[in-house]
C-alpha atoms as a PDB file:
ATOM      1  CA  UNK A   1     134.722 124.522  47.887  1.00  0.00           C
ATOM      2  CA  UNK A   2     134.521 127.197  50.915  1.00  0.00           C
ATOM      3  CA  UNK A   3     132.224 127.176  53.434  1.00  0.00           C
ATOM      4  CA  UNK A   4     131.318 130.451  54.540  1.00  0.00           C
ATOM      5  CA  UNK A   5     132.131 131.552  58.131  1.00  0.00           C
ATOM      6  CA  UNK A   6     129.406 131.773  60.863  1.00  0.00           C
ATOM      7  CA  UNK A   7     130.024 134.211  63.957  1.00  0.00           C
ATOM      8  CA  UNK A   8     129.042 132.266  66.558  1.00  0.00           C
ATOM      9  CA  UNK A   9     126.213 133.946  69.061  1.00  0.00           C
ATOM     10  CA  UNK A  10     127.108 134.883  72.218  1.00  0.00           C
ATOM     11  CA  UNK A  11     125.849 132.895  75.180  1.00  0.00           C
ATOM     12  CA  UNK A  12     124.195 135.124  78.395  1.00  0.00           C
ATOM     13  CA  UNK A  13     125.940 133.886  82.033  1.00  0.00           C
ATOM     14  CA  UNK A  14     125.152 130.565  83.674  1.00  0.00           C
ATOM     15  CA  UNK A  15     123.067 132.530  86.307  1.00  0.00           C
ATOM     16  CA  UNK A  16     121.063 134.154  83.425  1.00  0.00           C
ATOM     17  CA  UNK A  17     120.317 131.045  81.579  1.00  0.00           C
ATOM     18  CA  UNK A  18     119.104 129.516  84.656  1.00  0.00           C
ATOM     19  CA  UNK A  19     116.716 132.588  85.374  1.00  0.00           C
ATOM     20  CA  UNK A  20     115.791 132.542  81.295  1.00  0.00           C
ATOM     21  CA  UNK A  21     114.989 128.997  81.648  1.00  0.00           C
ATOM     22  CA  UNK A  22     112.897 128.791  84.577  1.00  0.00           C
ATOM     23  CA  UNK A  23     111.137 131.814  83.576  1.00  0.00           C
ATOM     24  CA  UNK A  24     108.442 130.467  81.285  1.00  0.00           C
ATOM     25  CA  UNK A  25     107.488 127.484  83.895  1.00  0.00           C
ATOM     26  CA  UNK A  26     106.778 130.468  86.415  1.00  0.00           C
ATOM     27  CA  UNK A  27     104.703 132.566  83.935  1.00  0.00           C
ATOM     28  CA  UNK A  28     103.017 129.346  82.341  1.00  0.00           C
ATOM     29  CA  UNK A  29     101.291 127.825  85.399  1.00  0.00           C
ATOM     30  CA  UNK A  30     100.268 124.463  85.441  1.00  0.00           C
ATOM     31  CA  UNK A  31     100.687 122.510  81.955  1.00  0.00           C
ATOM     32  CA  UNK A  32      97.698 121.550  80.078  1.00  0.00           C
ATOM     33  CA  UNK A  33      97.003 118.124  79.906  1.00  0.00           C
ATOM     34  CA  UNK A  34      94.820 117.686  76.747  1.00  0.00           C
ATOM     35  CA  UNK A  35      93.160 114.498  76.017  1.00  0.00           C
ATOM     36  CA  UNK A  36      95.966 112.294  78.995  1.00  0.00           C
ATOM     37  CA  UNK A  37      93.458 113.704  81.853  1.00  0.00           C
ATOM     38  CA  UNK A  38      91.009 111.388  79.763  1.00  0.00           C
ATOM     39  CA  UNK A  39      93.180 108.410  79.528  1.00  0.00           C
ATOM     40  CA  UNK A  40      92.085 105.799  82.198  1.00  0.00           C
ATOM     41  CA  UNK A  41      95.553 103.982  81.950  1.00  0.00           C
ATOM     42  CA  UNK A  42      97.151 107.409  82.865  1.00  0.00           C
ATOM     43  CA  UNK A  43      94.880 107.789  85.539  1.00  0.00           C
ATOM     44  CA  UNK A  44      95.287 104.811  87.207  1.00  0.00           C
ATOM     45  CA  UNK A  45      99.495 104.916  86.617  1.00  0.00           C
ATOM     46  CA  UNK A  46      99.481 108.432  89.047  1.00  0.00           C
ATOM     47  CA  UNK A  47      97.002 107.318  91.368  1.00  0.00           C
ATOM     48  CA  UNK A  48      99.587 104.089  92.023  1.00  0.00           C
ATOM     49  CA  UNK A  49     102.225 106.280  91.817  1.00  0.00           C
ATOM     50  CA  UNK A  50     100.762 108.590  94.897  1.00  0.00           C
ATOM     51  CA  UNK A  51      99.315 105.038  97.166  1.00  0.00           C
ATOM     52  CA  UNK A  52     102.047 103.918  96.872  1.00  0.00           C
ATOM     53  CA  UNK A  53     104.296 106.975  97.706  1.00  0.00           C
ATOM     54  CA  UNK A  54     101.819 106.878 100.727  1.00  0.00           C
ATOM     55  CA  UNK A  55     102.345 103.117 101.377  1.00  0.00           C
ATOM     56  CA  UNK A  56     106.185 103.240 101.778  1.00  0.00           C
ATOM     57  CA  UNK A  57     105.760 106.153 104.240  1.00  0.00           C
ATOM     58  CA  UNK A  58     103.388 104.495 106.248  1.00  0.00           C
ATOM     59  CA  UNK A  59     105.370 101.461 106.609  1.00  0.00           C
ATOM     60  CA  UNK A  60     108.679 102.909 106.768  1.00  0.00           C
ATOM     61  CA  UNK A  61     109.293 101.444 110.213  1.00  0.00           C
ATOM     62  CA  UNK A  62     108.885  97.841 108.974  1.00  0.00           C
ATOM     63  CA  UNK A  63     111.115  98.676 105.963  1.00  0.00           C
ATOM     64  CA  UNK A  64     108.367  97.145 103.067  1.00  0.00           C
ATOM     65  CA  UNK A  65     107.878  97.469  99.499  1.00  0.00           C
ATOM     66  CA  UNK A  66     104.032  97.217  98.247  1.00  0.00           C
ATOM     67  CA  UNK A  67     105.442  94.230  96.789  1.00  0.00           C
ATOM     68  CA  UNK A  68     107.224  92.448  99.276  1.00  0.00           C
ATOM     69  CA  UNK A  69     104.299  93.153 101.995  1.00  0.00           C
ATOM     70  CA  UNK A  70     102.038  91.467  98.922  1.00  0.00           C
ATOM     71  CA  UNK A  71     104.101  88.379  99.140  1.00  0.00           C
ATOM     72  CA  UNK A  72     103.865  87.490 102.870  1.00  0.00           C
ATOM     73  CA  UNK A  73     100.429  88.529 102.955  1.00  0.00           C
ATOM     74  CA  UNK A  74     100.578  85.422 100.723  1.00  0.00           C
ATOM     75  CA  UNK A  75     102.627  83.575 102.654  1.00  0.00           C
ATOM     76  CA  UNK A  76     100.566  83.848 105.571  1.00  0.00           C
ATOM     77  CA  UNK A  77      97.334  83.395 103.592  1.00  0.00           C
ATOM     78  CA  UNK A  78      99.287  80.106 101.591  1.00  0.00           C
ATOM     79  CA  UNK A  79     101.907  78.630 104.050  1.00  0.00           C
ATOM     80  CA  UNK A  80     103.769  75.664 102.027  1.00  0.00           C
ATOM     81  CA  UNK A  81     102.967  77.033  98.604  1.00  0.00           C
ATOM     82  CA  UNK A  82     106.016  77.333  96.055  1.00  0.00           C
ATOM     83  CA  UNK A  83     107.645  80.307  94.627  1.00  0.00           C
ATOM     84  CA  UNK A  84     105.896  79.657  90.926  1.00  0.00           C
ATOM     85  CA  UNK A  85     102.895  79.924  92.527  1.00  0.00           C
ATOM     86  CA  UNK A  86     103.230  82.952  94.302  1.00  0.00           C
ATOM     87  CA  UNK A  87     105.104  84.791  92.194  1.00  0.00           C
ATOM     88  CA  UNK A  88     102.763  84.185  89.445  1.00  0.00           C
ATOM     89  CA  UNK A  89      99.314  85.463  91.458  1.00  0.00           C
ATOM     90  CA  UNK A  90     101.023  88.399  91.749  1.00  0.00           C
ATOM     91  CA  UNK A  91     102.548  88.834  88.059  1.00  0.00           C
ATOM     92  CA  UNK A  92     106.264  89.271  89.468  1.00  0.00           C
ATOM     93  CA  UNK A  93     108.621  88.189  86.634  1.00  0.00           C
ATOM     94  CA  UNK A  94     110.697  84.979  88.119  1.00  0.00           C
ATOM     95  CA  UNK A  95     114.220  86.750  88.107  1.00  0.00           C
ATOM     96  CA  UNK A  96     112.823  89.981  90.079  1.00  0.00           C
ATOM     97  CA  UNK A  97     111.089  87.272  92.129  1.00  0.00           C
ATOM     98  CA  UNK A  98     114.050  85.731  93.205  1.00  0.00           C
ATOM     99  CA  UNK A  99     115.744  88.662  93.905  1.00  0.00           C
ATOM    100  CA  UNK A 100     113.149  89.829  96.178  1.00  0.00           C
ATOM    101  CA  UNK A 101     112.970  86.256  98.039  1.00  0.00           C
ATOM    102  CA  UNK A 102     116.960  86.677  98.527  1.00  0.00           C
ATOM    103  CA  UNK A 103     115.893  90.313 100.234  1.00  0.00           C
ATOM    104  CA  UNK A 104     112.997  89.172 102.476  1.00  0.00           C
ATOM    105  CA  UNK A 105     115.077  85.718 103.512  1.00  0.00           C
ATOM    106  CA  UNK A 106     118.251  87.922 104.430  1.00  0.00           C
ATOM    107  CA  UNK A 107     116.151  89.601 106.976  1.00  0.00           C
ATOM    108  CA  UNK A 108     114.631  86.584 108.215  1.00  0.00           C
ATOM    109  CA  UNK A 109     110.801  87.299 107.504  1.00  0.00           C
ATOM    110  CA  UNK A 110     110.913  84.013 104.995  1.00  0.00           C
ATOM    111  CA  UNK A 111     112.740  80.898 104.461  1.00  0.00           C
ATOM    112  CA  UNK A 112     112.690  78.425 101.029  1.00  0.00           C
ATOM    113  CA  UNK A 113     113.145  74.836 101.843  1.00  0.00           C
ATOM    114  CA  UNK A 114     113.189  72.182  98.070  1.00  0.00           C
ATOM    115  CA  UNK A 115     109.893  70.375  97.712  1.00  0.00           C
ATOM    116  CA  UNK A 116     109.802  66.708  98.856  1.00  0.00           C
ATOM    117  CA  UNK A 117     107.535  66.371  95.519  1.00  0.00           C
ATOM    118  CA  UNK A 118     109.885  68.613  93.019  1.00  0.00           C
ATOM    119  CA  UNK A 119     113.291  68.870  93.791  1.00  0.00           C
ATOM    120  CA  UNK A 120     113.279  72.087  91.145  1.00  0.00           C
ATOM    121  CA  UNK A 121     110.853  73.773  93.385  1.00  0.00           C
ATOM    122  CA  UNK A 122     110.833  75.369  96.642  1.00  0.00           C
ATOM    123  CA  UNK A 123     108.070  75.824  99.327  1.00  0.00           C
ATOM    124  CA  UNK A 124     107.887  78.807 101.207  1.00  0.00           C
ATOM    125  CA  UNK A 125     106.958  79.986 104.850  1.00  0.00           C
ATOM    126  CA  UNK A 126     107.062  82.405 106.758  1.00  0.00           C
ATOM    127  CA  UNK A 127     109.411  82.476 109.649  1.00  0.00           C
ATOM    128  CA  UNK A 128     107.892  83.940 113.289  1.00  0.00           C
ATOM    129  CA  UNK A 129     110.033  86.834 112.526  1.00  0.00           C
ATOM    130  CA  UNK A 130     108.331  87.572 109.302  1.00  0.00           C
ATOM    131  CA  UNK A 131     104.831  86.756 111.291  1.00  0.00           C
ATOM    132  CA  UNK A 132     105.565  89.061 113.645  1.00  0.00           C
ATOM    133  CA  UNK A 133     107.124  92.071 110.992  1.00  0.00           C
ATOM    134  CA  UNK A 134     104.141  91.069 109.172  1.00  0.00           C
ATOM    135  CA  UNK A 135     101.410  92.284 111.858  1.00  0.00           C
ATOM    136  CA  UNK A 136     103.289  95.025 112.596  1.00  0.00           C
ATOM    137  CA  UNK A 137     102.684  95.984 109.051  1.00  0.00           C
ATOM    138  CA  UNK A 138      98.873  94.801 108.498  1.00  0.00           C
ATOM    139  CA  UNK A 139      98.482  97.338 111.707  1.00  0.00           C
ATOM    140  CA  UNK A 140     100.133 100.205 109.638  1.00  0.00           C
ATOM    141  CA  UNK A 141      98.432  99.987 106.656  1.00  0.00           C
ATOM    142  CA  UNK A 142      94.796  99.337 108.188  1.00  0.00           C
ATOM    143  CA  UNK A 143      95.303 102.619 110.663  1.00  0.00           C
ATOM    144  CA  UNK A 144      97.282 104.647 108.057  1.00  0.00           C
ATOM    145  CA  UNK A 145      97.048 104.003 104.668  1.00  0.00           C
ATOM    146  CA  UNK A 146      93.859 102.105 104.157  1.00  0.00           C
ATOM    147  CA  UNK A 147      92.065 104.401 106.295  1.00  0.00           C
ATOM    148  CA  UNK A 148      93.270 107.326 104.734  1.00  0.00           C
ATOM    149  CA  UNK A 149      92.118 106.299 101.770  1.00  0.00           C
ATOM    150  CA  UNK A 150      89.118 105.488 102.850  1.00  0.00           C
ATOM    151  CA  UNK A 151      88.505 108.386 104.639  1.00  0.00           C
ATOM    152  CA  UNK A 152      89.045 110.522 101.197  1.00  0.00           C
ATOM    153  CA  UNK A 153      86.631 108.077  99.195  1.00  0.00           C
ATOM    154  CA  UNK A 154      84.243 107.097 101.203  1.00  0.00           C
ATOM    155  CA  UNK A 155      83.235 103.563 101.748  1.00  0.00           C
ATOM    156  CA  UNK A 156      80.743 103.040  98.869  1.00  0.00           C
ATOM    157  CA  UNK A 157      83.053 104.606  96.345  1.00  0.00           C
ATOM    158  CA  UNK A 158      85.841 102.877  97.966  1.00  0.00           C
ATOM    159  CA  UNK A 159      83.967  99.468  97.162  1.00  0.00           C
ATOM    160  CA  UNK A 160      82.978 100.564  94.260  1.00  0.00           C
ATOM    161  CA  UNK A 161      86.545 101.238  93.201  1.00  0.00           C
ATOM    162  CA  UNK A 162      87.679  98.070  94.732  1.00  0.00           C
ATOM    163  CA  UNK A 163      85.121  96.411  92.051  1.00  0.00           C
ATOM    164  CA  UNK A 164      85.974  98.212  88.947  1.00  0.00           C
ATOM    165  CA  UNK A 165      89.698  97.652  89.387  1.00  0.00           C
ATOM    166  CA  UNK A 166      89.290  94.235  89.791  1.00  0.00           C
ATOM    167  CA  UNK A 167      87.383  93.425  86.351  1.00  0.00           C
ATOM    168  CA  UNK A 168      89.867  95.969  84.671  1.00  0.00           C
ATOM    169  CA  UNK A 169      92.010  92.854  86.263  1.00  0.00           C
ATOM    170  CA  UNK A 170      90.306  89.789  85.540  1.00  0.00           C
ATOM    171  CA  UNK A 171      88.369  90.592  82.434  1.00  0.00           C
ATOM    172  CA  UNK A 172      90.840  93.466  80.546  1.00  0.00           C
END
């Protein structure tokens, strides 16, 4: 059996494939986003995606993660509580947990001591360290971040927001 020969096509420069390539994104404008501008889970994924883009720049000096100021907001709120506990209010998966308690004790802001009641368990506090980094923060997101989001908003939507997210959260 033969198989017949194909001439193979000639490709343009890199430089004009780049130019070719980019061309129709130029042209095209903004995409069209059908029925995902509709879709409430879509929504709510790029409006995280921009607080929290917003969040991390805000409290770039204290060096925070939405998730790690979460936890000793907890901390402070729930001194003497265990890890289980905590990690579970906030629906952090145990191994990413402990990672992120090995990150926030290396610099100091918490400590883990084994319970007197479960020897499996550990309590957690926050040190004065992570007190103090702590109110640094709250001061940086309630002049920054919360009030910039309040200020776009308004206060009655903001409440209202606050109220719809959280029975998408309890009752979804």
């Amino acid at each position: 059996m033969t198989v017949p020969k194909v001439t193979p096509i000639a490709k343009p420069p890199r430089a004009a494939r780049k130019e070719t390539l980019a061309e129709p994104a130029s042209v095209a404008g903004e995409l069209m986003m059908g029925e995902l501008a509709q879709l409430l889970g879509y929504a709510l994924k790029r409006a995280q995606l921009r607080v929290f883009e917003d969040f991390l720049q805000c409290v770039a000096p204290v060096q925070l993660t939405p998730a790690q100021f979460s936890v000793l907001l907890l901390l402070d709120n729930n001194p003497g509580r265990n890890q289980t506990e905590i990690a579970a209010t906030l629906g952090i998966l145990r191994p990413n947990f402990v990672a992120m308690l090995d990150a926030l004790e290396s610099r100091g802001l918490c400590q883990r001591t084994r319970s007197s009641n479960d020897r499996r368990s550990h309590i957690l506090m926050l040190t004065d360290h992570g007190r103090a980094t702590l109110m640094r923060a709250k001061k940086l997101v309630a002049t920054r971040h919360e009030a910039r989001l309040s200020e776009l908003l308004g206060e009655d939507n903001r409440v209202a927001l606050l109220a719809m997210l959280a029975k998408i959260a309890r009752e979804f």
